[in-house]
C-alpha atoms as a PDB file:
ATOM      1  CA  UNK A   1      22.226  29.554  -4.999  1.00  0.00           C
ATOM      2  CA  UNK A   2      22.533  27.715  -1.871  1.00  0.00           C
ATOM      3  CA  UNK A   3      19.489  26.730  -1.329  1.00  0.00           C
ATOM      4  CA  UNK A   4      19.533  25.475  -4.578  1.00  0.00           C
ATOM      5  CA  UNK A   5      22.464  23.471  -4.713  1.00  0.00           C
ATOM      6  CA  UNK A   6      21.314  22.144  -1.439  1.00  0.00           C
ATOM      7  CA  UNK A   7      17.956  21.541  -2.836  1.00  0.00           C
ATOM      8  CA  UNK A   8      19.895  19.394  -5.716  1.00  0.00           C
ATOM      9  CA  UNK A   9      22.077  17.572  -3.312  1.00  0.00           C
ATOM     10  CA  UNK A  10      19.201  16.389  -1.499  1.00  0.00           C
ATOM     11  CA  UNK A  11      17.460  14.968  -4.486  1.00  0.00           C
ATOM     12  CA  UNK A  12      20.704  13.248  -5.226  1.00  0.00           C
ATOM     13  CA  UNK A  13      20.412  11.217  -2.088  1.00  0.00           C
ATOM     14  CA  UNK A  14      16.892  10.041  -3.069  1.00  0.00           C
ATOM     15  CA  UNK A  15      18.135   8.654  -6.549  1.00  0.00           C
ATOM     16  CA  UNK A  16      20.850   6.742  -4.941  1.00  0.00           C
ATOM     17  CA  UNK A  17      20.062   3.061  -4.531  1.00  0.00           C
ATOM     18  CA  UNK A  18      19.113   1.726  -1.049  1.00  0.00           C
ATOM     19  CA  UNK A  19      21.715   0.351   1.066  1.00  0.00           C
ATOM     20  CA  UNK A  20      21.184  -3.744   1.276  1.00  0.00           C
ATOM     21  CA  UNK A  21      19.875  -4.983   4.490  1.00  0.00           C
ATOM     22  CA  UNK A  22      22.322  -7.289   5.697  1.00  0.00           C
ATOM     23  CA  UNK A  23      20.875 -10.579   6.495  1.00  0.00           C
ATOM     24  CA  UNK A  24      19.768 -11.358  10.367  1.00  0.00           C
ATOM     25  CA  UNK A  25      21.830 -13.751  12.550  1.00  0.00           C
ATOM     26  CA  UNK A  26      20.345 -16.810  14.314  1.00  0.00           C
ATOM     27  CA  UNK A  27      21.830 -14.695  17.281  1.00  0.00           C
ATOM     28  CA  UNK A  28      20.193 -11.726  16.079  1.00  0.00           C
ATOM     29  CA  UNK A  29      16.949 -13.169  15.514  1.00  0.00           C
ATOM     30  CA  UNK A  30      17.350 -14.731  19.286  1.00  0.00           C
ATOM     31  CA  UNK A  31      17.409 -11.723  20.784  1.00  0.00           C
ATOM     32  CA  UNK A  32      15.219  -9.938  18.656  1.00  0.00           C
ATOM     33  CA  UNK A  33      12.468 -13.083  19.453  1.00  0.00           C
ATOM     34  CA  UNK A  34      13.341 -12.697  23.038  1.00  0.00           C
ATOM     35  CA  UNK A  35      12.472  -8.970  23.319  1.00  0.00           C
ATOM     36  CA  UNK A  36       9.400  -9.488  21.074  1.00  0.00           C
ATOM     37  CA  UNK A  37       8.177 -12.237  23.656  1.00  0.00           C
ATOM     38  CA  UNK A  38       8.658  -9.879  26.911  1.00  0.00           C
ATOM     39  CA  UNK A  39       6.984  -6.610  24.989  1.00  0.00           C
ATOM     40  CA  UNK A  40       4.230  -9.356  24.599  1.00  0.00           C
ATOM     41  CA  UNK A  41       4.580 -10.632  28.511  1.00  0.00           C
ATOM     42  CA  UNK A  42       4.328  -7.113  29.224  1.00  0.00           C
ATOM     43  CA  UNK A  43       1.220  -6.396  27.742  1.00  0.00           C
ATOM     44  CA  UNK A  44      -0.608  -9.642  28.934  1.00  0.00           C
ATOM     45  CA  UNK A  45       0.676  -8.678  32.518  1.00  0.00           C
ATOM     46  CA  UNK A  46      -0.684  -4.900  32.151  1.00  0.00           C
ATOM     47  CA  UNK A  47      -3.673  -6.095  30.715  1.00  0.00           C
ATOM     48  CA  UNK A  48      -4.562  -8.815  32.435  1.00  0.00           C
ATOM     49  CA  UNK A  49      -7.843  -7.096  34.155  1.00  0.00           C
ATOM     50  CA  UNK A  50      -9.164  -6.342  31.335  1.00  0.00           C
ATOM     51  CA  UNK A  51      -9.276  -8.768  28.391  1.00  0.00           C
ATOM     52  CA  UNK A  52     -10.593  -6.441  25.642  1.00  0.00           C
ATOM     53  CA  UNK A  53      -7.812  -4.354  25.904  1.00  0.00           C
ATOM     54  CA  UNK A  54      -5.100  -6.894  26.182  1.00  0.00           C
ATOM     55  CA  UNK A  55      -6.799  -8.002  22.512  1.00  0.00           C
ATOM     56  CA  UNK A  56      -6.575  -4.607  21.052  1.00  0.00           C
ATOM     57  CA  UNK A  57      -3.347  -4.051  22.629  1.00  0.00           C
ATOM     58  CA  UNK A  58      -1.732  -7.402  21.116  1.00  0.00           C
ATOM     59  CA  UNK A  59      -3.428  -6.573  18.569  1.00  0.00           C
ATOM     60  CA  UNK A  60      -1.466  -3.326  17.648  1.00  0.00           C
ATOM     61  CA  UNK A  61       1.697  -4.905  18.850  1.00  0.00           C
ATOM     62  CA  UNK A  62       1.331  -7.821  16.294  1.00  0.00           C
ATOM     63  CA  UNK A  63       0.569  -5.110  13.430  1.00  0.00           C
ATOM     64  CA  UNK A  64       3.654  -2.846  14.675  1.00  0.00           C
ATOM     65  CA  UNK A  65       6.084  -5.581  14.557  1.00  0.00           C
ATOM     66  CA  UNK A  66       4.368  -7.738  11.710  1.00  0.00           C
ATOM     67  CA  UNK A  67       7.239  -7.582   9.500  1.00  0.00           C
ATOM     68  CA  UNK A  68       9.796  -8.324  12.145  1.00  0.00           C
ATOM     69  CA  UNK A  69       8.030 -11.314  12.989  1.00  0.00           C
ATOM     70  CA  UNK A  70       7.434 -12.612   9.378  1.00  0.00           C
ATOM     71  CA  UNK A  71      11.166 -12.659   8.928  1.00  0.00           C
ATOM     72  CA  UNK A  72      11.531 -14.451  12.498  1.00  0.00           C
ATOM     73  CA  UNK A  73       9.307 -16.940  11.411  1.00  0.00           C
ATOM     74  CA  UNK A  74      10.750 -17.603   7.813  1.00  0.00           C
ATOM     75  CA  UNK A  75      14.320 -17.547  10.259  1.00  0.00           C
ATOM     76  CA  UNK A  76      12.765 -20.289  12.535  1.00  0.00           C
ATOM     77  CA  UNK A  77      11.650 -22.655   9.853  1.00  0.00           C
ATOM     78  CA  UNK A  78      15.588 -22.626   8.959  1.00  0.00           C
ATOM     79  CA  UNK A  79      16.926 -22.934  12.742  1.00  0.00           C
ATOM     80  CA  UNK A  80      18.421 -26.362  13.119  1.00  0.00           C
ATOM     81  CA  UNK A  81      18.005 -28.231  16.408  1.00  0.00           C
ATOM     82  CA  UNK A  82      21.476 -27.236  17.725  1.00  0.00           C
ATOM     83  CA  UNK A  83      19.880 -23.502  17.071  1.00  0.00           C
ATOM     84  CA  UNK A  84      16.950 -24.119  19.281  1.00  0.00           C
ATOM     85  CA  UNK A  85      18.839 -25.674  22.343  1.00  0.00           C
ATOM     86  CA  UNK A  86      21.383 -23.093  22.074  1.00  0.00           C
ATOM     87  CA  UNK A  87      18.483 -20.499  22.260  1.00  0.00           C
ATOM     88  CA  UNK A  88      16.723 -22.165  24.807  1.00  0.00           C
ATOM     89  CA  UNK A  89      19.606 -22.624  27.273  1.00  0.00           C
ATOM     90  CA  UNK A  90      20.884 -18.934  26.547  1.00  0.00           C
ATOM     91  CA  UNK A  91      16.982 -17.661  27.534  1.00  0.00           C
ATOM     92  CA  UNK A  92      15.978 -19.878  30.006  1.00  0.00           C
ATOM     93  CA  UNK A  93      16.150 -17.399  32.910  1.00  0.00           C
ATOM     94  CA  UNK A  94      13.990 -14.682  30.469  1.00  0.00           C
ATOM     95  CA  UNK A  95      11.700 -17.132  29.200  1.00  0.00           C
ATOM     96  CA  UNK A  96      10.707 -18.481  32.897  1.00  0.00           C
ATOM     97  CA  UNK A  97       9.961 -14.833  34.218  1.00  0.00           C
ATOM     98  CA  UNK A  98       8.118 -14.211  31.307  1.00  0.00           C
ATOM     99  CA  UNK A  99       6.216 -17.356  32.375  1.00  0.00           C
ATOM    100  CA  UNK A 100       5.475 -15.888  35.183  1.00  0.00           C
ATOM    101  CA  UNK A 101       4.928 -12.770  34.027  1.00  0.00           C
ATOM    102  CA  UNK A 102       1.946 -13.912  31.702  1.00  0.00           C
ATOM    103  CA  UNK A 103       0.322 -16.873  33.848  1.00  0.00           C
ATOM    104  CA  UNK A 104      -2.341 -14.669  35.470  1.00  0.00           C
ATOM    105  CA  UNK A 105      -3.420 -12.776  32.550  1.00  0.00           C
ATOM    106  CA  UNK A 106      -2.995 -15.799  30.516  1.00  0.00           C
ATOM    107  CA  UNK A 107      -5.358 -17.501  32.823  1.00  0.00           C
ATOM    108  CA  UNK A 108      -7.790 -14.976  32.857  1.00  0.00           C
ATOM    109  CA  UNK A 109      -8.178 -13.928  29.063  1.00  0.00           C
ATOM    110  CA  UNK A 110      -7.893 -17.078  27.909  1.00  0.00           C
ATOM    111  CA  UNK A 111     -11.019 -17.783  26.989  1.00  0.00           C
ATOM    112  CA  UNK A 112     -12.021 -14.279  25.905  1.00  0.00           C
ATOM    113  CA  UNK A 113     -12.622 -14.703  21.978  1.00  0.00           C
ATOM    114  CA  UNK A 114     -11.034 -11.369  21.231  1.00  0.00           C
ATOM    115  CA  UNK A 115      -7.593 -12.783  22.958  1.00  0.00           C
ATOM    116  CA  UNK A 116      -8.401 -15.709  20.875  1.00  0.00           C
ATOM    117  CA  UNK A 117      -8.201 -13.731  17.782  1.00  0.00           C
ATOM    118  CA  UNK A 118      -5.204 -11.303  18.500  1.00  0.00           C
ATOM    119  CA  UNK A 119      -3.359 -14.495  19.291  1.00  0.00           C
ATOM    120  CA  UNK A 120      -4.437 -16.218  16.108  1.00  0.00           C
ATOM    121  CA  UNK A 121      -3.671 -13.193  13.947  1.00  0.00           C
ATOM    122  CA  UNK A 122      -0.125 -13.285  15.729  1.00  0.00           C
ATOM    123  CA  UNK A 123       0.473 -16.539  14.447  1.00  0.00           C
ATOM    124  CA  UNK A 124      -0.336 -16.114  11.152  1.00  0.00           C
END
């Protein structure tokens, strides 16, 4: 009987409507931008001896967070230009390590068509 009524109780829950996802802030979507551009530094930097890989690997980490960045991008075309400075004054110290981070295997891989491509796809 118990597993039963559990059994019902559970499929209960899956008839219930989702809960809304509350929109994104331009704060939110700051930081979430931020992290997605140092997950990417971090990948160029780890890569950066071997180009293939840094394509596959950006790759996968465009496809992972592809809908995260679709709804940054749709946020960005919305950001006014108070919205930008604001963001680029609050990251300025994260964005030039992650500069710095990238240079060398940005240097390197740049030319690589596969980079090309995984940086094209990511984008788009």
């Amino acid at each position: 009987m118990k597993k039963t009524l559990g059994f019902a109780l559970a499929l209960s829950l899956f008839s219930l409507p989702a809960p809304r996802a509350r929109a994104m802030t331009m704060e939110e979507a700051g930081a979430k931008a931020m992290e997605l551009i140092e997950g990417l530094a971090n990948i160029i930097d780890k890569d950066k001896d071997d180009c293939d890989k840094m394509a596959g690997d950006v790759t996968k980490y465009t496809e992972d967070n592809a809908a995260l960045i679709k709804q940054l991008n749709e946020m960005k075309a919305k950001r006014t230009d108070a919205d930008k400075k604001a963001w680029e004054q609050k990251y300025a110290e994260r964005l030039k390590a992650v500069q710095q981070k990238m240079m060398a295997g940005a240097e390197k891989c740049s030319k690589n068509e596969k980079v090309r491509a995984a940086f094209g796809k990511m984008m788009h």
